[in-house]
Protein backbone atom coordinates (compact mmCIF):
# COMPACT_ATOMS: atom_id res chain seq x y z
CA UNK A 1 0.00 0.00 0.00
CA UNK A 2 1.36 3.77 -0.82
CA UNK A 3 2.75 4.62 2.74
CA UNK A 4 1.42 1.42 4.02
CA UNK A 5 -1.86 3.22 4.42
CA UNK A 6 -5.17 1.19 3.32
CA UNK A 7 -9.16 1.65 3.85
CA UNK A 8 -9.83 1.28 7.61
CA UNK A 9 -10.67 -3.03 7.63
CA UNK A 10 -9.31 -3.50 4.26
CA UNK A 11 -7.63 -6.69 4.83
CA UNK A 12 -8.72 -9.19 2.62
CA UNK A 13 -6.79 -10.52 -0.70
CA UNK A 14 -8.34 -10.05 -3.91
CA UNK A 15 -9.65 -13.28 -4.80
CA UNK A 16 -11.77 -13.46 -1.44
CA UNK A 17 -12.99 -10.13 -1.68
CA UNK A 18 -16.26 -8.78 -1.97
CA UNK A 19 -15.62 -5.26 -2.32
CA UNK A 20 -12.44 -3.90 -4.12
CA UNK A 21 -10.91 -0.05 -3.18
CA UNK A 22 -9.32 1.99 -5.94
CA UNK A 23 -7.53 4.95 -5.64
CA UNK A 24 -7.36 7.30 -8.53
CA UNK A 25 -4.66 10.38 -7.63
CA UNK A 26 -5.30 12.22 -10.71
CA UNK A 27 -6.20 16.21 -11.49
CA UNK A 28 -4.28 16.85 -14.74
CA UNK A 29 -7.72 18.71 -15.92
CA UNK A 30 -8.75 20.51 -12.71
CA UNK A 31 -9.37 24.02 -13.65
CA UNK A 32 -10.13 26.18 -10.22
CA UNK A 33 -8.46 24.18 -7.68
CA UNK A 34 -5.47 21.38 -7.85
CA UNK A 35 -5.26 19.24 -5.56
CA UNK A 36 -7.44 16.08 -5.83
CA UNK A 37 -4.77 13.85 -6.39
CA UNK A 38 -4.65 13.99 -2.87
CA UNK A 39 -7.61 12.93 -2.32
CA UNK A 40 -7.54 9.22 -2.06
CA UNK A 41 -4.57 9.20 0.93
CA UNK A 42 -6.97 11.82 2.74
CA UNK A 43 -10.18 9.67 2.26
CA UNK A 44 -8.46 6.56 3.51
CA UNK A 45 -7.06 8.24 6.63
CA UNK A 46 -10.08 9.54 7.45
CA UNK A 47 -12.20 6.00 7.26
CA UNK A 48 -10.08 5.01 10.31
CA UNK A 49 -12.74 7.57 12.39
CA UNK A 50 -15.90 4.99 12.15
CA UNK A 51 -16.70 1.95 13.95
CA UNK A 52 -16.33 -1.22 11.69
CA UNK A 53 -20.16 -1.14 10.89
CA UNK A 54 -23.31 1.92 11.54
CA UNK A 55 -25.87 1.10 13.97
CA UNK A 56 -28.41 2.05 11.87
CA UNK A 57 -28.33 -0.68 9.32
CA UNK A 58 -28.79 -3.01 12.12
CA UNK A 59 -26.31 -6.16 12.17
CA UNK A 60 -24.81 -6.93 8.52
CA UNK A 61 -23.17 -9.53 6.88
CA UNK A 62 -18.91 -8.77 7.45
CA UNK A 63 -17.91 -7.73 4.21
CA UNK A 64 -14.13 -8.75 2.79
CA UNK A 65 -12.62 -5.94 1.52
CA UNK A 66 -9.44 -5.45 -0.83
CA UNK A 67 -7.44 -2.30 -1.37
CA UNK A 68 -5.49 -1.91 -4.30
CA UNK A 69 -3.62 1.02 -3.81
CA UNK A 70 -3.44 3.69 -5.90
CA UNK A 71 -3.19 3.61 -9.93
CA UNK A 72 -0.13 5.16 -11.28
CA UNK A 73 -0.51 9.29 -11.73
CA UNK A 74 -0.05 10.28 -15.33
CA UNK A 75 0.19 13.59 -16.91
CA UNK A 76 -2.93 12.96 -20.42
CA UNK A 77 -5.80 11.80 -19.24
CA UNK A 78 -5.93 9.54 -22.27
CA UNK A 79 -2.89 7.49 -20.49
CA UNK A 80 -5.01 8.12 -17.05
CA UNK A 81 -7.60 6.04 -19.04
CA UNK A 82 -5.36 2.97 -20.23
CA UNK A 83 -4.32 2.82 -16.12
CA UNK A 84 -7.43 2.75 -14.31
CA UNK A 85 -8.99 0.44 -17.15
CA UNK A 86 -6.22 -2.21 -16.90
CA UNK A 87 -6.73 -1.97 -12.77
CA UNK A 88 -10.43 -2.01 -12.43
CA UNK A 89 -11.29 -4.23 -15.91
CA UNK A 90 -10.71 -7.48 -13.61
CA UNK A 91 -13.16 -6.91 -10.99
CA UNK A 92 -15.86 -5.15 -12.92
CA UNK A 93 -15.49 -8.34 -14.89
CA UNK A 94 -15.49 -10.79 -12.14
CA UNK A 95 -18.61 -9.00 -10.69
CA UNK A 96 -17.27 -7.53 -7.76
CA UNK A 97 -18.71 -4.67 -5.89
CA UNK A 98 -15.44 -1.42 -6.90
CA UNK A 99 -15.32 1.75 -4.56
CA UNK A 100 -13.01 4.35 -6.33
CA UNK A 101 -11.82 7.76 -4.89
CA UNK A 102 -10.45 10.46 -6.99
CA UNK A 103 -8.84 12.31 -8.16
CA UNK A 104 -11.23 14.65 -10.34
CA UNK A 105 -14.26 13.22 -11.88
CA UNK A 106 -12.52 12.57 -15.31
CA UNK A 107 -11.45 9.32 -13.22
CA UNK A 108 -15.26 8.16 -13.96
CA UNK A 109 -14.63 7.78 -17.43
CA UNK A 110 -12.56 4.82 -17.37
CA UNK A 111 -14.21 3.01 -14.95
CA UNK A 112 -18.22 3.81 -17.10
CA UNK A 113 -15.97 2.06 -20.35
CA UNK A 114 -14.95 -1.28 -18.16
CA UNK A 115 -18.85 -1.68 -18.36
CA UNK A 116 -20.40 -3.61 -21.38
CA UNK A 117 -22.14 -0.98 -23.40
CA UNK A 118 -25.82 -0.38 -22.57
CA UNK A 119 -25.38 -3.04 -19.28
CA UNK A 120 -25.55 0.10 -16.40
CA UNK A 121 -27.19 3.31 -15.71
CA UNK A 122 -24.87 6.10 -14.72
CA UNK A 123 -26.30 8.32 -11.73
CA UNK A 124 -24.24 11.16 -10.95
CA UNK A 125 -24.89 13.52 -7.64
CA UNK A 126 -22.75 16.51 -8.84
CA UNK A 127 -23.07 20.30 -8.66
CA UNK A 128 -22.24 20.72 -12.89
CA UNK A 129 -23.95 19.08 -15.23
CA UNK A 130 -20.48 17.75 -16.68
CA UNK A 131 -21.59 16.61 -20.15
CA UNK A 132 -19.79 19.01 -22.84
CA UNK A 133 -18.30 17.66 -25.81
CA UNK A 134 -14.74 19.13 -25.11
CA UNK A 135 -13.48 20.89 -22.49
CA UNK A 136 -9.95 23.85 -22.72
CA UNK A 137 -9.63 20.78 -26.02
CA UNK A 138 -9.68 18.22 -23.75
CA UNK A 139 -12.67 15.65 -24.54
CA UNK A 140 -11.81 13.47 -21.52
CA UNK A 141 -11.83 16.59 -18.69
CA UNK A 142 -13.66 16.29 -16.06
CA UNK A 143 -16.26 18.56 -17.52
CA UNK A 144 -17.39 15.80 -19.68
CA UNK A 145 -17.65 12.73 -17.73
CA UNK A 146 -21.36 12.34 -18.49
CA UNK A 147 -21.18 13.08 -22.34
CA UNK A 148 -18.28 10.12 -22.59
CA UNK A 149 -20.79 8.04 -20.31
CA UNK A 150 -23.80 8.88 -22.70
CA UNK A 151 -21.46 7.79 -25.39
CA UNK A 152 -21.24 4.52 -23.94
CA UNK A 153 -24.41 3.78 -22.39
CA UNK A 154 -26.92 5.92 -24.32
CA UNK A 155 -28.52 9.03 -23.30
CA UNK A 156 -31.57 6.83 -21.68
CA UNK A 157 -28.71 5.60 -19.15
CA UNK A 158 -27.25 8.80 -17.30
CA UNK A 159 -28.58 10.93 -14.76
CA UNK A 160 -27.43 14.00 -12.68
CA UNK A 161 -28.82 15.17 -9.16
CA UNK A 162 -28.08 18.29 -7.53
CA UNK A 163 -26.87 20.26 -10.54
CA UNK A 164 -26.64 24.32 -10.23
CA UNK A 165 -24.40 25.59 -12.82
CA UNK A 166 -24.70 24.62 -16.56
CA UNK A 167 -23.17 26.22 -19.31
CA UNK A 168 -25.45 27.09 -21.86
CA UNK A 169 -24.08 24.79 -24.77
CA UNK A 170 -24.91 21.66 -21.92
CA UNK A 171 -28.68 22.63 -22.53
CA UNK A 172 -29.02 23.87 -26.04
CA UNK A 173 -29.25 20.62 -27.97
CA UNK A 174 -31.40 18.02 -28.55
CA UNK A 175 -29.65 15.59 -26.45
CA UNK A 176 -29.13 17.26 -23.49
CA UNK A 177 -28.24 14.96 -20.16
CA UNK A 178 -31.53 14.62 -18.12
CA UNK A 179 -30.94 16.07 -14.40
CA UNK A 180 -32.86 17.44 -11.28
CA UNK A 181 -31.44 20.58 -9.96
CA UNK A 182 -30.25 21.19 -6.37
CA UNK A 183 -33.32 23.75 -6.02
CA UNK A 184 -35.63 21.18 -7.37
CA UNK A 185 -34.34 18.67 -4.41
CA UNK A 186 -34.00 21.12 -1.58
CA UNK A 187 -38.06 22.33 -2.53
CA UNK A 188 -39.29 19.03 -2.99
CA UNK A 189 -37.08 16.37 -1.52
CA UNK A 190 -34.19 13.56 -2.46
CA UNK A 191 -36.48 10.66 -2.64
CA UNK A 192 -38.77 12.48 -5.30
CA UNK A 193 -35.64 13.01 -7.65
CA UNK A 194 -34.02 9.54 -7.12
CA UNK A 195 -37.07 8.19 -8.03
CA UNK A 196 -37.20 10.28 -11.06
CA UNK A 197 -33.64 9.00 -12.02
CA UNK A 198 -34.19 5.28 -11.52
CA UNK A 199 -37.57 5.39 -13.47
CA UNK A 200 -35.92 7.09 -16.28
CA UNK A 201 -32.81 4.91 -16.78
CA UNK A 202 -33.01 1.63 -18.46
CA UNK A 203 -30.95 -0.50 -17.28
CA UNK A 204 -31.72 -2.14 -14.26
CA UNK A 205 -28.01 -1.89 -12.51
CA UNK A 206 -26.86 1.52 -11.21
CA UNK A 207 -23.03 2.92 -10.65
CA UNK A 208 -23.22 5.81 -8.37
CA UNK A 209 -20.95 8.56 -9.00
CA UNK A 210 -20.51 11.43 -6.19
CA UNK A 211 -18.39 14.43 -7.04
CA UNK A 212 -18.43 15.86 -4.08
CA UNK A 213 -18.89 19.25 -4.79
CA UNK A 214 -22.76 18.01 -5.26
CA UNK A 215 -22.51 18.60 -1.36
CA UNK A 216 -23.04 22.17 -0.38
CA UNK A 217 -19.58 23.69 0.58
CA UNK A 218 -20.82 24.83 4.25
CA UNK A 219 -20.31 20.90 4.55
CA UNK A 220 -17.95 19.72 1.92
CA UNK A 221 -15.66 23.06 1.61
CA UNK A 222 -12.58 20.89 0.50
CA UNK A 223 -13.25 20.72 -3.19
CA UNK A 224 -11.94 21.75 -6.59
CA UNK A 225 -14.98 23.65 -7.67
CA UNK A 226 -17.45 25.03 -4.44
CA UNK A 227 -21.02 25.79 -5.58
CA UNK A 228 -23.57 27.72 -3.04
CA UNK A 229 -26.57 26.08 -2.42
CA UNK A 230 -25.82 22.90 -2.73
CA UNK A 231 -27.28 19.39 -1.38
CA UNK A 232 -27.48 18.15 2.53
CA UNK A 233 -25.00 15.37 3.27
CA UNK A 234 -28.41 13.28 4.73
CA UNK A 235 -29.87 13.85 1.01
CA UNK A 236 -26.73 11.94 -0.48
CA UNK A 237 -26.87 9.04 2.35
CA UNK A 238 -30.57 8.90 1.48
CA UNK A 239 -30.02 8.68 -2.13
CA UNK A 240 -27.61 5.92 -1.73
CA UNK A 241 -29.82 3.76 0.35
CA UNK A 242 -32.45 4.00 -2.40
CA UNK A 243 -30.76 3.07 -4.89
CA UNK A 244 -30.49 -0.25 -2.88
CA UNK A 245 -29.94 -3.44 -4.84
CA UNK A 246 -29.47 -1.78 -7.91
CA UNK A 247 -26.46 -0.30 -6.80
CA UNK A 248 -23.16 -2.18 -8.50
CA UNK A 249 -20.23 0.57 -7.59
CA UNK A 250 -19.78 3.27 -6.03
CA UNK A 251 -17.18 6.64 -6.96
CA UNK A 252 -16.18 9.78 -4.71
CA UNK A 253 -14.21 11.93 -6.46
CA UNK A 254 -12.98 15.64 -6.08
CA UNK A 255 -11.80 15.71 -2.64
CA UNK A 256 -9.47 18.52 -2.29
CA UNK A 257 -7.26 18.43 0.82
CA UNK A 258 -5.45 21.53 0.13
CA UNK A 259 -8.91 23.13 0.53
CA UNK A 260 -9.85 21.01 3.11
CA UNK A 261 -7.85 22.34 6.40
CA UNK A 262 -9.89 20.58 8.70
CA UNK A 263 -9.76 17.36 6.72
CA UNK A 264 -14.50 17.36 7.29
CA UNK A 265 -14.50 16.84 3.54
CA UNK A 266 -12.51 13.98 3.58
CA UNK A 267 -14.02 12.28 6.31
CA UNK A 268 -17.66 12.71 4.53
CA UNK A 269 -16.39 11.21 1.54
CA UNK A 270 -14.99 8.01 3.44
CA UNK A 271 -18.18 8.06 5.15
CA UNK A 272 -20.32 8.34 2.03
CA UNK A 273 -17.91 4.83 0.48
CA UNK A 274 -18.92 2.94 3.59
CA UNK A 275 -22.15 3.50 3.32
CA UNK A 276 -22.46 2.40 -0.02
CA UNK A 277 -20.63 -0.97 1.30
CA UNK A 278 -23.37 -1.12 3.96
CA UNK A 279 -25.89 -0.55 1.28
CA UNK A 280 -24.15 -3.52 -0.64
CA UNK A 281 -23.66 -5.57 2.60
CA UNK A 282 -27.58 -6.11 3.06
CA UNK A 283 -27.82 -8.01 -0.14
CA UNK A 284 -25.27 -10.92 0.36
């Protein structure tokens, strides 16, 4: 392990685990803050706060879990790609339950393509709608995870909760990404726009994405791109839980530790992984 540091109860070897830990150290298209390549030490320090399980999921099955370190940093995202594709192909493949920090969100892209085309439904809780063709001429930025993902699973398959800021090319075209904005969800409620998002997808199996600035900054100020008004950390736990057994993996990217002096974001973001593990705990 980098600095011999894993996920808190991370001790199992690959082939006996249920759940496999990636980290992704990679902001090469960050363009605010740098920094989230720190992000996956932080968020594994942190998950050494909880108890081994949450009281309020009641007793669970003990999940195995397997940390893989972190993929190897590059400078293109293109190589960034290759990387995290090579490390997470065999899992995704063997049908294992994959937590992945970032890193920025371009780190999603990779892991969407180790998916067979069409087989998942991409839900994203994120304050930007990320799906632009090209971003400062990079068509694998982070500002376009969701218009790779559409690429790859069709437009019917993606999702975004919690979005305030769009740029107007995101909305002027015929096949714009579907979303619910954060207003929408802090008037009217999480559960109304989760179940929105899984009755529009097709596919019956869900990856849950989490850039973290989805999260208003008065609770997750350690990020690469703040937005006002964001989402409660509850609404994010909540959405997770409803997801359920749809949910096959899990992502928290954009964890900024350099922004993030009090190392709160950090320790949401570990908390927001384990629940997800919880979440997939009740189905074995």
């Amino acid at each position: 392990m980098p600095n011999g540091i894993s996920f808190a109860d991370a001790e199992s070897a690959y082939n006996d685990a249920d759940v496999c830990i990636y980290g992704i150290p990679y902001d090469h298209t960050a363009c605010f803050r740098a920094g989230a390549r720190e992000g996956p030490m932080a968020i594994r320090r942190a998950s050494y706060n909880f108890e081994r399980s949450h009281f309020e999921h009641g007793r669970l099955p003990e999940l195995s879990v397997f940390d893989y370190g972190d993929c190897d940093d590059f400078f293109y995202p293109e190589d960034m790609i290759d990387e995290v594709m090579f490390a997470m192909g065999n899992p995704i493949r063997d049908g294992k339950f994959t937590v992945a920090f970032g890193g920025e969100h371009s780190v999603n892209i990779p892991i969407i393509r180790c998916f067979q085309e069409r087989s998942i439904a991409l839900i994203s809780i994120d304050a930007h709608l990320d799906s632009r063709d090209e971003y400062m001429g990079a068509a694998n930025s982070h500002a376009c995870i969701m218009r790779r993902a559409a690429e790859h699973l069709g437009l019917d398959n993606v999702y975004v909760l919690g979005v305030r800021s769009v740029a107007d090319e995101e909305l002027d075209r015929d096949d714009a990404v579907p979303f619910v904005s954060a207003y929408d969800i802090l008037d009217n409620g999480i559960e109304k726009a989760v179940s929105l998002a899984l009755d529009s997808v097709k596919a019956e199996k869900v990856y849950l994405t989490v850039d973290i600035d989805g999260i208003d900054p008065a609770f997750a100020p350690g990020t690469g791109t703040p937005e006002p008004f964001g989402l409660h950390p509850y609404d994010v736990k909540k959405a997770i839980n409803a997801i359920g057994d749809r949910l096959v993996g899990f992502d928290v990217c954009e964890v900024c530790p350099p922004a993030d002096p009090t190392g709160c974001t950090a320790v949401l973001a570990a908390r927001l992984a384990k629940e997800a593990m919880s979440v997939y705990a009740r189905r074995l």
